[in-house]
C-alpha atoms as a PDB file:
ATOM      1  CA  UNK A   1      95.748 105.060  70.961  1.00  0.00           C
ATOM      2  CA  UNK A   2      99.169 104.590  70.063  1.00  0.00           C
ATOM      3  CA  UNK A   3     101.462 102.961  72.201  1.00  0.00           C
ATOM      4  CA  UNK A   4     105.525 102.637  72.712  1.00  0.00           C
ATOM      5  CA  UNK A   5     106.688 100.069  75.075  1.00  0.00           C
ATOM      6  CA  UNK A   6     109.966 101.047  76.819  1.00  0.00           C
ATOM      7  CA  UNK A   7     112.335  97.861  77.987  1.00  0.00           C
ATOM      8  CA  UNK A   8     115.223  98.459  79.831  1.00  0.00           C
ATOM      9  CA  UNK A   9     117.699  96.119  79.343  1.00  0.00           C
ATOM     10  CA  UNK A  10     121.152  95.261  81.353  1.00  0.00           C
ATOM     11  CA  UNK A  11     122.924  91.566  80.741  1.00  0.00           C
ATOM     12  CA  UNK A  12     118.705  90.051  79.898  1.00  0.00           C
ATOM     13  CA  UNK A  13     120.118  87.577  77.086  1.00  0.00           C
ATOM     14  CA  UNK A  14     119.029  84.676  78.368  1.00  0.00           C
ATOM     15  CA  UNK A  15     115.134  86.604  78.590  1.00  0.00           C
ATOM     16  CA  UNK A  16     115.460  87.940  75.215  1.00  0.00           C
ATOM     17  CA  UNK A  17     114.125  85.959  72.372  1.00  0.00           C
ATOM     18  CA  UNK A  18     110.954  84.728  74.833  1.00  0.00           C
ATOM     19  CA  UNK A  19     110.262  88.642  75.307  1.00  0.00           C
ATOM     20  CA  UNK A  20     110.529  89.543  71.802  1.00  0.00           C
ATOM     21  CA  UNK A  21     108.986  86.804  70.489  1.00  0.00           C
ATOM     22  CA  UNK A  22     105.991  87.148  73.660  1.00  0.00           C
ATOM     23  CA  UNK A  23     105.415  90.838  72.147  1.00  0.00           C
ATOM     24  CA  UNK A  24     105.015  89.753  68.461  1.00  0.00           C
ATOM     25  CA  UNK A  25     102.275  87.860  69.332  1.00  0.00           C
ATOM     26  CA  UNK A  26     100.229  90.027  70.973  1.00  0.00           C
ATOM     27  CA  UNK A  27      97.015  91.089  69.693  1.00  0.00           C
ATOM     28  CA  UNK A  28      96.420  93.926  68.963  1.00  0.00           C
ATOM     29  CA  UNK A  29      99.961  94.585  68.706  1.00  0.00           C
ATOM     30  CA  UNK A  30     101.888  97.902  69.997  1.00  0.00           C
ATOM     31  CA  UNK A  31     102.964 100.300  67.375  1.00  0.00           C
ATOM     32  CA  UNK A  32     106.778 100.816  68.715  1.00  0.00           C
ATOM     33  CA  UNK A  33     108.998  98.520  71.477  1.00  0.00           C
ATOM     34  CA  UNK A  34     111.676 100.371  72.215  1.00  0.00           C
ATOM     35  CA  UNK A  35     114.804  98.219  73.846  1.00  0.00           C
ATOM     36  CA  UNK A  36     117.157 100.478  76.002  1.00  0.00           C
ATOM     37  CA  UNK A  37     120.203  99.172  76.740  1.00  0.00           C
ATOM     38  CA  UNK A  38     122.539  99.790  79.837  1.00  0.00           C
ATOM     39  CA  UNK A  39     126.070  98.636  79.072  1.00  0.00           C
ATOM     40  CA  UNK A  40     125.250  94.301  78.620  1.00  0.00           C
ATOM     41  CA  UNK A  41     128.317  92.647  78.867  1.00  0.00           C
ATOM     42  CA  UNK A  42     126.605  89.206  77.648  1.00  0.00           C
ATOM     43  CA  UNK A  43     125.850  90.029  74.265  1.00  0.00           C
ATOM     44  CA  UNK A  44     122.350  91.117  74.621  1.00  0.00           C
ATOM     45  CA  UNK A  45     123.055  94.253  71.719  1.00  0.00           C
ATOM     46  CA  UNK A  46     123.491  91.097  69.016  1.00  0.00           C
ATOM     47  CA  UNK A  47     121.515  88.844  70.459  1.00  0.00           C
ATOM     48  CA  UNK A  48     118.279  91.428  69.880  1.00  0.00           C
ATOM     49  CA  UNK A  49     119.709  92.228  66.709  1.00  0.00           C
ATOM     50  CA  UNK A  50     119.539  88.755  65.628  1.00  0.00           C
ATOM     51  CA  UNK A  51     116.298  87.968  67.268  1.00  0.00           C
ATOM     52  CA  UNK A  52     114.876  91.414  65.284  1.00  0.00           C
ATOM     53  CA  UNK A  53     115.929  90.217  61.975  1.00  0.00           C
ATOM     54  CA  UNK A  54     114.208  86.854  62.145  1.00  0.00           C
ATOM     55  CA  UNK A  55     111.116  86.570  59.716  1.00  0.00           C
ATOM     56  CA  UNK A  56     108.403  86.303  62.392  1.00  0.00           C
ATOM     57  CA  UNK A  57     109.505  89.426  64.240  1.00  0.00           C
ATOM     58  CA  UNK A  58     110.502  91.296  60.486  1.00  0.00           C
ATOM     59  CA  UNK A  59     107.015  90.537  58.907  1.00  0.00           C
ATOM     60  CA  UNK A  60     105.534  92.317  62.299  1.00  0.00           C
ATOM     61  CA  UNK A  61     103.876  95.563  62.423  1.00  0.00           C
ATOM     62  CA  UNK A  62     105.942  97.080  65.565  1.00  0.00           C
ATOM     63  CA  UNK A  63     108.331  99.673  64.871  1.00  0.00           C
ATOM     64  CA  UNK A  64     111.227  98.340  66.670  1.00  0.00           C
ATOM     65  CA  UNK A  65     114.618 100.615  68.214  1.00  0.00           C
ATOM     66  CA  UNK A  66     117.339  99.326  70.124  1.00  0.00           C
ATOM     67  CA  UNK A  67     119.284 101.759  71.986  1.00  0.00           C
ATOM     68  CA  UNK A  68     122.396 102.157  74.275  1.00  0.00           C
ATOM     69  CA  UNK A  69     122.027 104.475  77.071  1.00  0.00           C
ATOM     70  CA  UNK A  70     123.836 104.957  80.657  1.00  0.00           C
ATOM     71  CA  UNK A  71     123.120 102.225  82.914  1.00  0.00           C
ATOM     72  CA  UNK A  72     120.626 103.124  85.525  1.00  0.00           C
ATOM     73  CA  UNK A  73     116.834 101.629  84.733  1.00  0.00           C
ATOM     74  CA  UNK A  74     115.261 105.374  85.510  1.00  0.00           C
ATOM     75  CA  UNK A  75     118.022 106.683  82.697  1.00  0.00           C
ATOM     76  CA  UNK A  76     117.286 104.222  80.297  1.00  0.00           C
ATOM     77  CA  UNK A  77     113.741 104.377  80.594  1.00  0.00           C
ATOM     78  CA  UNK A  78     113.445 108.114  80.328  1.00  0.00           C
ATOM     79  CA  UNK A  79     115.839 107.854  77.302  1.00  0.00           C
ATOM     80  CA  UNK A  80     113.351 105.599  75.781  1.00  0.00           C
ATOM     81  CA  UNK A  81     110.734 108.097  76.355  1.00  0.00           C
ATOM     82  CA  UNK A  82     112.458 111.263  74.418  1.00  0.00           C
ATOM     83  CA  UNK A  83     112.459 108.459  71.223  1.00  0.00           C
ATOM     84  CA  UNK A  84     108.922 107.027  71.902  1.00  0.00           C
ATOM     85  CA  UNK A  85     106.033 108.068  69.063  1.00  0.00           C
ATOM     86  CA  UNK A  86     103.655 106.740  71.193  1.00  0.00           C
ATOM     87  CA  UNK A  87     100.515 108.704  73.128  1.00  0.00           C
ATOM     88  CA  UNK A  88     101.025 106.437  75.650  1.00  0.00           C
ATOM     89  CA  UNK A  89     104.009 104.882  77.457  1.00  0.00           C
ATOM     90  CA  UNK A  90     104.362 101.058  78.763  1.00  0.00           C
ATOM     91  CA  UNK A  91     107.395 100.418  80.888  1.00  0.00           C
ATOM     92  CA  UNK A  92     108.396  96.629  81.066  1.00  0.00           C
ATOM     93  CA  UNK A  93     110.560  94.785  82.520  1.00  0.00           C
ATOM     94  CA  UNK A  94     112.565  92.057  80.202  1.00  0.00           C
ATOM     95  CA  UNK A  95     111.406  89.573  82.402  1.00  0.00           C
ATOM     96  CA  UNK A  96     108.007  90.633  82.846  1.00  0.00           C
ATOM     97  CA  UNK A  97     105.325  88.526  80.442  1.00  0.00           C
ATOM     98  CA  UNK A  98     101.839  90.957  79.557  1.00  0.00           C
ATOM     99  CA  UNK A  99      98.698  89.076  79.069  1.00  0.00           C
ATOM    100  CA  UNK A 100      97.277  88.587  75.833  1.00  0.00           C
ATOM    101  CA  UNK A 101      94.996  91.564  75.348  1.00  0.00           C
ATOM    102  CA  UNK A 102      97.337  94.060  77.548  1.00  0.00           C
ATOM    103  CA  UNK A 103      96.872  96.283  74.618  1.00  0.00           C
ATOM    104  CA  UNK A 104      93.401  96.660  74.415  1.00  0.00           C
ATOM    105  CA  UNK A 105      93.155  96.378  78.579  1.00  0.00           C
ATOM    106  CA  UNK A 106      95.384  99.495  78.421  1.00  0.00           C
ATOM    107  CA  UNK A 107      93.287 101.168  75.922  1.00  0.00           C
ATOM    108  CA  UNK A 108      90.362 100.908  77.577  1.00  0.00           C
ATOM    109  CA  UNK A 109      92.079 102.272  80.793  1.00  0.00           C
ATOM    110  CA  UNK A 110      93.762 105.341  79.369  1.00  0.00           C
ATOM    111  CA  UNK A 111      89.865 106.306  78.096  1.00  0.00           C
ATOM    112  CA  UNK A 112      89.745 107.675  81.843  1.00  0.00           C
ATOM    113  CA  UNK A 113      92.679 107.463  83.503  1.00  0.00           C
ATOM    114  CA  UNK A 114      95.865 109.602  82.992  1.00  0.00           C
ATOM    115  CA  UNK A 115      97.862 105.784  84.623  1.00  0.00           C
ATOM    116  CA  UNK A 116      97.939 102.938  85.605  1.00  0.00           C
ATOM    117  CA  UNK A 117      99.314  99.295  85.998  1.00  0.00           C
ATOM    118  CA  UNK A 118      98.522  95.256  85.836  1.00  0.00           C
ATOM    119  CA  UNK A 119      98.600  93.436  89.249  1.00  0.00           C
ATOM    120  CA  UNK A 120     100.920  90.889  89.192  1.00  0.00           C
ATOM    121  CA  UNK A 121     101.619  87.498  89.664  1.00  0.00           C
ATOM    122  CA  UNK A 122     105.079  85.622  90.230  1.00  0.00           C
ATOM    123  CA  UNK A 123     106.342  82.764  87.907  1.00  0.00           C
ATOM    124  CA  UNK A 124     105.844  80.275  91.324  1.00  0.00           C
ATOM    125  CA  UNK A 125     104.767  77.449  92.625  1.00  0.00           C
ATOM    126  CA  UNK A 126     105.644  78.290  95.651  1.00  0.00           C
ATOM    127  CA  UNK A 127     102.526  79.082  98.066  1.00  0.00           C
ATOM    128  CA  UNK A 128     104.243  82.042  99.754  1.00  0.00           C
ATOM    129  CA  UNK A 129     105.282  83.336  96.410  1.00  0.00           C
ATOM    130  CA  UNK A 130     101.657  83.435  95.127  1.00  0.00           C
ATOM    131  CA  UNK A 131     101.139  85.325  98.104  1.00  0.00           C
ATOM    132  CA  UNK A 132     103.744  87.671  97.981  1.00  0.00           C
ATOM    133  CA  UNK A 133     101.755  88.362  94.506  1.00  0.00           C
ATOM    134  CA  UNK A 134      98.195  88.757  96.368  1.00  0.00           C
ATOM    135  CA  UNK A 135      99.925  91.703  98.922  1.00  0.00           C
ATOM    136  CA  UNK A 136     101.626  93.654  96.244  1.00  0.00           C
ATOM    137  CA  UNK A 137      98.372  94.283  94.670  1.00  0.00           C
ATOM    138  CA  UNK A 138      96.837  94.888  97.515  1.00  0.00           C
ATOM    139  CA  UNK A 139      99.462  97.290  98.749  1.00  0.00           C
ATOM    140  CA  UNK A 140      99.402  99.206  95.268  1.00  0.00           C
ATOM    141  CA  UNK A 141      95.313  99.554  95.359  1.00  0.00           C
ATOM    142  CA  UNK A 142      95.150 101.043  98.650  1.00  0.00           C
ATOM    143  CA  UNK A 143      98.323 103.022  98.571  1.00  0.00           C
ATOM    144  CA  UNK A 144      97.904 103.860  94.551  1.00  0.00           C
ATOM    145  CA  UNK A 145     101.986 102.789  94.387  1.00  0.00           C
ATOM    146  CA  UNK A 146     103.063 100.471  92.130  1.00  0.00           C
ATOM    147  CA  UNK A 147     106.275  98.696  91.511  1.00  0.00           C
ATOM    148  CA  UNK A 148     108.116  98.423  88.368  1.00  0.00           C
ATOM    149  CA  UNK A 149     107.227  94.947  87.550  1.00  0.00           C
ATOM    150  CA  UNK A 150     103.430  95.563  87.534  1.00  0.00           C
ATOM    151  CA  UNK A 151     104.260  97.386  83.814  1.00  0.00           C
ATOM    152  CA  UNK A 152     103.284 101.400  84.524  1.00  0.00           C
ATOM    153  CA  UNK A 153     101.521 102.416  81.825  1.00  0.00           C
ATOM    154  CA  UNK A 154     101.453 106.221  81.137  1.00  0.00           C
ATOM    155  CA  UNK A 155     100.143 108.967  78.919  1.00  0.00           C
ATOM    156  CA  UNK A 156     103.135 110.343  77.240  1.00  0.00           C
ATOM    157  CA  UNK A 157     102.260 114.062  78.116  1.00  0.00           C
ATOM    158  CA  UNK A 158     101.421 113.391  81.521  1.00  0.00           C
ATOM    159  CA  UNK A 159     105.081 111.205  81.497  1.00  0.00           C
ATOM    160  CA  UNK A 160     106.595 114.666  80.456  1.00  0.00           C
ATOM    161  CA  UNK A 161     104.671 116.924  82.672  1.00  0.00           C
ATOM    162  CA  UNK A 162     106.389 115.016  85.837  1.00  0.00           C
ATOM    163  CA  UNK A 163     109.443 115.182  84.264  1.00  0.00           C
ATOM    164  CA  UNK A 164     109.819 111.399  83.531  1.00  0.00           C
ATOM    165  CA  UNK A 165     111.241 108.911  86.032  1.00  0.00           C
ATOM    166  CA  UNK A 166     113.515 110.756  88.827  1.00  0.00           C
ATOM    167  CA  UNK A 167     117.695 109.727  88.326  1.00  0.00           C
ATOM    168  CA  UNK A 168     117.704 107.747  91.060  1.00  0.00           C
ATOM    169  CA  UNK A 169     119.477 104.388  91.655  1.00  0.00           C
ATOM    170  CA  UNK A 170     116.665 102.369  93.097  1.00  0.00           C
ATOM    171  CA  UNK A 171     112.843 103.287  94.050  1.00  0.00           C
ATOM    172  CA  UNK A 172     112.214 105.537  91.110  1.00  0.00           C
ATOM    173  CA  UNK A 173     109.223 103.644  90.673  1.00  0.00           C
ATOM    174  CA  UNK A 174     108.332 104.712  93.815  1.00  0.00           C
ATOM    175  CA  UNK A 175     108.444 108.264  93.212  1.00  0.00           C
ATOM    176  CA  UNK A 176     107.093 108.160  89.892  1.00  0.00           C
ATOM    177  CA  UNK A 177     104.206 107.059  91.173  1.00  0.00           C
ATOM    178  CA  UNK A 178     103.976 109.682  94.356  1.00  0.00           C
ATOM    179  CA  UNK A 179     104.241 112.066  91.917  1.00  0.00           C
ATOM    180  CA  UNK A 180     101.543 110.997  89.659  1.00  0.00           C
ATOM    181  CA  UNK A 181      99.171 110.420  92.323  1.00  0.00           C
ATOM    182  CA  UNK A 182      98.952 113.848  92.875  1.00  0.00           C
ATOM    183  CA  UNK A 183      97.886 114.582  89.217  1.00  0.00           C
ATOM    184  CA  UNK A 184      94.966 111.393  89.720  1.00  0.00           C
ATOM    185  CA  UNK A 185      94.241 108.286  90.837  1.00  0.00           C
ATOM    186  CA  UNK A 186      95.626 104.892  88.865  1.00  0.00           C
ATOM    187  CA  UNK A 187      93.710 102.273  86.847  1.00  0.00           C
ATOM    188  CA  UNK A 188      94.538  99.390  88.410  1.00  0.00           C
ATOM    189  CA  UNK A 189      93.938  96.516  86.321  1.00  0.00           C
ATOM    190  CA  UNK A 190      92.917  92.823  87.558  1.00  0.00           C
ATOM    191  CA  UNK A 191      94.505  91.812  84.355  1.00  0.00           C
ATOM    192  CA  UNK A 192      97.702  89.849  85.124  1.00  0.00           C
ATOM    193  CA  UNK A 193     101.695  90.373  84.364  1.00  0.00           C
ATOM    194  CA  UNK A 194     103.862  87.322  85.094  1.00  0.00           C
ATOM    195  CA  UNK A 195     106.831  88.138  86.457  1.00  0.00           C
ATOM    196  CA  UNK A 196     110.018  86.231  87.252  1.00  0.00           C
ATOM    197  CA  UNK A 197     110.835  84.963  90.885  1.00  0.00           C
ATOM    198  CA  UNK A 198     114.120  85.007  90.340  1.00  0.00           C
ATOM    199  CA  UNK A 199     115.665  87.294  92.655  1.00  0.00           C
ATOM    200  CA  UNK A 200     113.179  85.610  95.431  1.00  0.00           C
ATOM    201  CA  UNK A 201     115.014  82.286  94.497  1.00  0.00           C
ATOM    202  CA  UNK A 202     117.862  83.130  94.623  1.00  0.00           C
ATOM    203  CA  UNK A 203     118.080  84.822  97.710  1.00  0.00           C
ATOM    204  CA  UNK A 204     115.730  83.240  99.663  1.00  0.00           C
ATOM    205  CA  UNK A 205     112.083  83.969 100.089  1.00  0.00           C
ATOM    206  CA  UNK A 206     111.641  85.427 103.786  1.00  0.00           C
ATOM    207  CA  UNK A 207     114.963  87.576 103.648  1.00  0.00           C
ATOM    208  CA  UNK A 208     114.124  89.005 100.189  1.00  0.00           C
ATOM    209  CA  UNK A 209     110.588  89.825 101.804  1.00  0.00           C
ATOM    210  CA  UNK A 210     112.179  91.091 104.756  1.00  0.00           C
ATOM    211  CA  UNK A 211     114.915  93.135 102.761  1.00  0.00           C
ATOM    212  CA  UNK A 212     112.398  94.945 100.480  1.00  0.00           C
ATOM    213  CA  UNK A 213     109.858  95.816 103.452  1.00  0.00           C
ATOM    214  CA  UNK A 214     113.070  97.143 105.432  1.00  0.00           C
ATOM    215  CA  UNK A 215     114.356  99.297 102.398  1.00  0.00           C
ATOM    216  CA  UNK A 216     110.785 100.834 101.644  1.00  0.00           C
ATOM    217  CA  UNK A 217     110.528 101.419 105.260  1.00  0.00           C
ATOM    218  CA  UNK A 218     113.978 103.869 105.162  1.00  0.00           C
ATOM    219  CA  UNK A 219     112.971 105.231 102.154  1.00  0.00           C
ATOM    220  CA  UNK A 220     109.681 106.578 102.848  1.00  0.00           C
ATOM    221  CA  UNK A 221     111.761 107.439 106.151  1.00  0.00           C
ATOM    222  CA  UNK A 222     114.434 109.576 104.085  1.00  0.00           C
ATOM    223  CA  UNK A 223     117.006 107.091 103.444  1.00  0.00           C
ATOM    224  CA  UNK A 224     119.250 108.132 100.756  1.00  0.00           C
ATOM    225  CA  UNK A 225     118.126 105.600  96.938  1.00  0.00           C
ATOM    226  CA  UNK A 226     122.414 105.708  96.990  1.00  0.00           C
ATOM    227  CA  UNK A 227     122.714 104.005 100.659  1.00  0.00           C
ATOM    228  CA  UNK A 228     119.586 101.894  99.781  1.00  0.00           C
ATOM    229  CA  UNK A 229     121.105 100.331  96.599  1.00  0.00           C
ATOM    230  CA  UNK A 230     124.138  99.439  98.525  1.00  0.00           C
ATOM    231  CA  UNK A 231     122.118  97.089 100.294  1.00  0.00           C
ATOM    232  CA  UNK A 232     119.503  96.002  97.410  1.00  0.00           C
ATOM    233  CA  UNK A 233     122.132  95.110  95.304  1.00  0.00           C
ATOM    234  CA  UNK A 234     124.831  93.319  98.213  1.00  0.00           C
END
C-alpha cells in the first residue's frame, strides 16, 4: 500500500511544526503528505517551508508538496487528490494527531474495505468533552458517517469514482460519506485520533453541541451548506 496524506491548511501556523514533526515520526511512515493551502494570511506557506527544510524532516522518507489552492477545505482537499501518488488517500486535519501505527492500522483496513476512519477522541479534560468523543463514534458506527476529524481514509480509485469531495462550504464530509456508503460499508477503527477542542472552548461546550446537532438536523432536512455556514462560522 502506498499512501498520500492530504492536509488542508488555512491560517494553522501555530499547529504546524507539531503536525509535521508528529508525521515524521510515524512508523511506518507514509510515502507522500501533501499540504494544501487556502489563502493563510499568518505565514503558514514559510512557516512549512522552513519546518520542511529542517534536517529531521529532510533526512525523512515522505515525499513532501505544499500547495496553494482556493480556500474551501472540500477544494483543497480534492486538489490534493489530482497530485496524490498514493493507492490510498488519508485526509487530516492540521490539528488532528494519528496514533502511532495509523499506517499499518490503515493497511490492514484497506485489505477489505474500500474506507474507513479512526474514532476519535478530544484533546480534554473536560468530562463532557470525553463524552462528546464516546457519541461521535457511536453515531459514525451505527450511521456509517463520519466527520472530518476522525481522518477518512480512502482508496484513491474509489475517491475518483465518487467524484472526490462535493464543492460545498460545510458538510462535505457528510456527503462524502453518504455517497460512499452506497459503494460499502466503512472500517471503523477503535484506533484513536486526537483532535483539538478548540472550537468547543472557545465557544462554549453545550452551545457548540447544540449548534452542530441543529445544523446536521437542517441539513439532512435540505438546508442549503451556503445558509448553514453562515451560521457555523458566525
Amino acid at each position: 500500500m502506498n499512501l498520500s496524506i492530504i492536509i488542508p491548511l488555512l491560517n494553522e501556523a501555530g499547529n504546524l511544526p507539531e503536525l509535521i514533526a508528529h508525521i515524521v515520526r510515524l512508523d511506518p511512515a507514509p510515502q507522500q503528505v501533501i499540504l494544501v493551502d487556502g489563502g493563510s494570511v499568518d505565514g503558514s506557506v514559510a512557516i512549512t517551508n522552513n519546518v520542511l527544510k529542517s534536517t529531521e524532516t529532510a533526512q525523512s522518507a515522505i515525499n513532501w508538496r505544499i500547495i496553494e489552492s482556493t480556500v474551501g477545505r472540500a477544494q483543497q482537499m480534492n486538489a490534493g487528490a489530482m497530485l496524490a501518488t498514493g493507492d490510498v488517500l488519508l485526509f487530516l486535519h492540521a490539528d488532528t494527531e494519528l496514533p502511532a501505527d495509523a499506517i499499518d492500522n490503515i493497511r490492514q483496513a484497506v485489505a477489505q474495505y474500500d474506507w474507513g476512519r479512526f474514532d476519535v477522541g478530544l484533546d480534554s479534560r473536560e468530562p463532557l468533552l470525553k463524552i462528546v468523543g464516546l457519541m461521535i463514534n457511536q453515531r459514525s458506527r451505527l450511521m456509517s458517517i463520519a466527520t472530518g476529524d476522525q481522518a477518512i481514509f480512502i482508496k484513491k480509485s474509489v475517491f475518483e469514482q465518487i467524484g472526490g469531495y462535493p464543492d460545498q462550504p460545510l458538510m462535505e464530509d457528510i456527503e462524502l460519506c453518504k455517497r460512499l456508503k452506497k459503494i460499502a460499508r466503512p472500517a471503523c477503527l477503535k484506533s484513536k485520533v486526537i483532535t483539538s477542542a478548540r472550537r468547543w472552548q472557545q465557544h462554549g461546550t453545550w452551545r457548540t453541541i447544540f449548534l452542530m446537532w441543529q445544523l446536521r438536523f437542517d441539513y439532512w432536512r435540505g438546508v442549503s451548506p451556503n445558509v448553514l455556514k453562515q451560521r457555523y462560522y458566525k
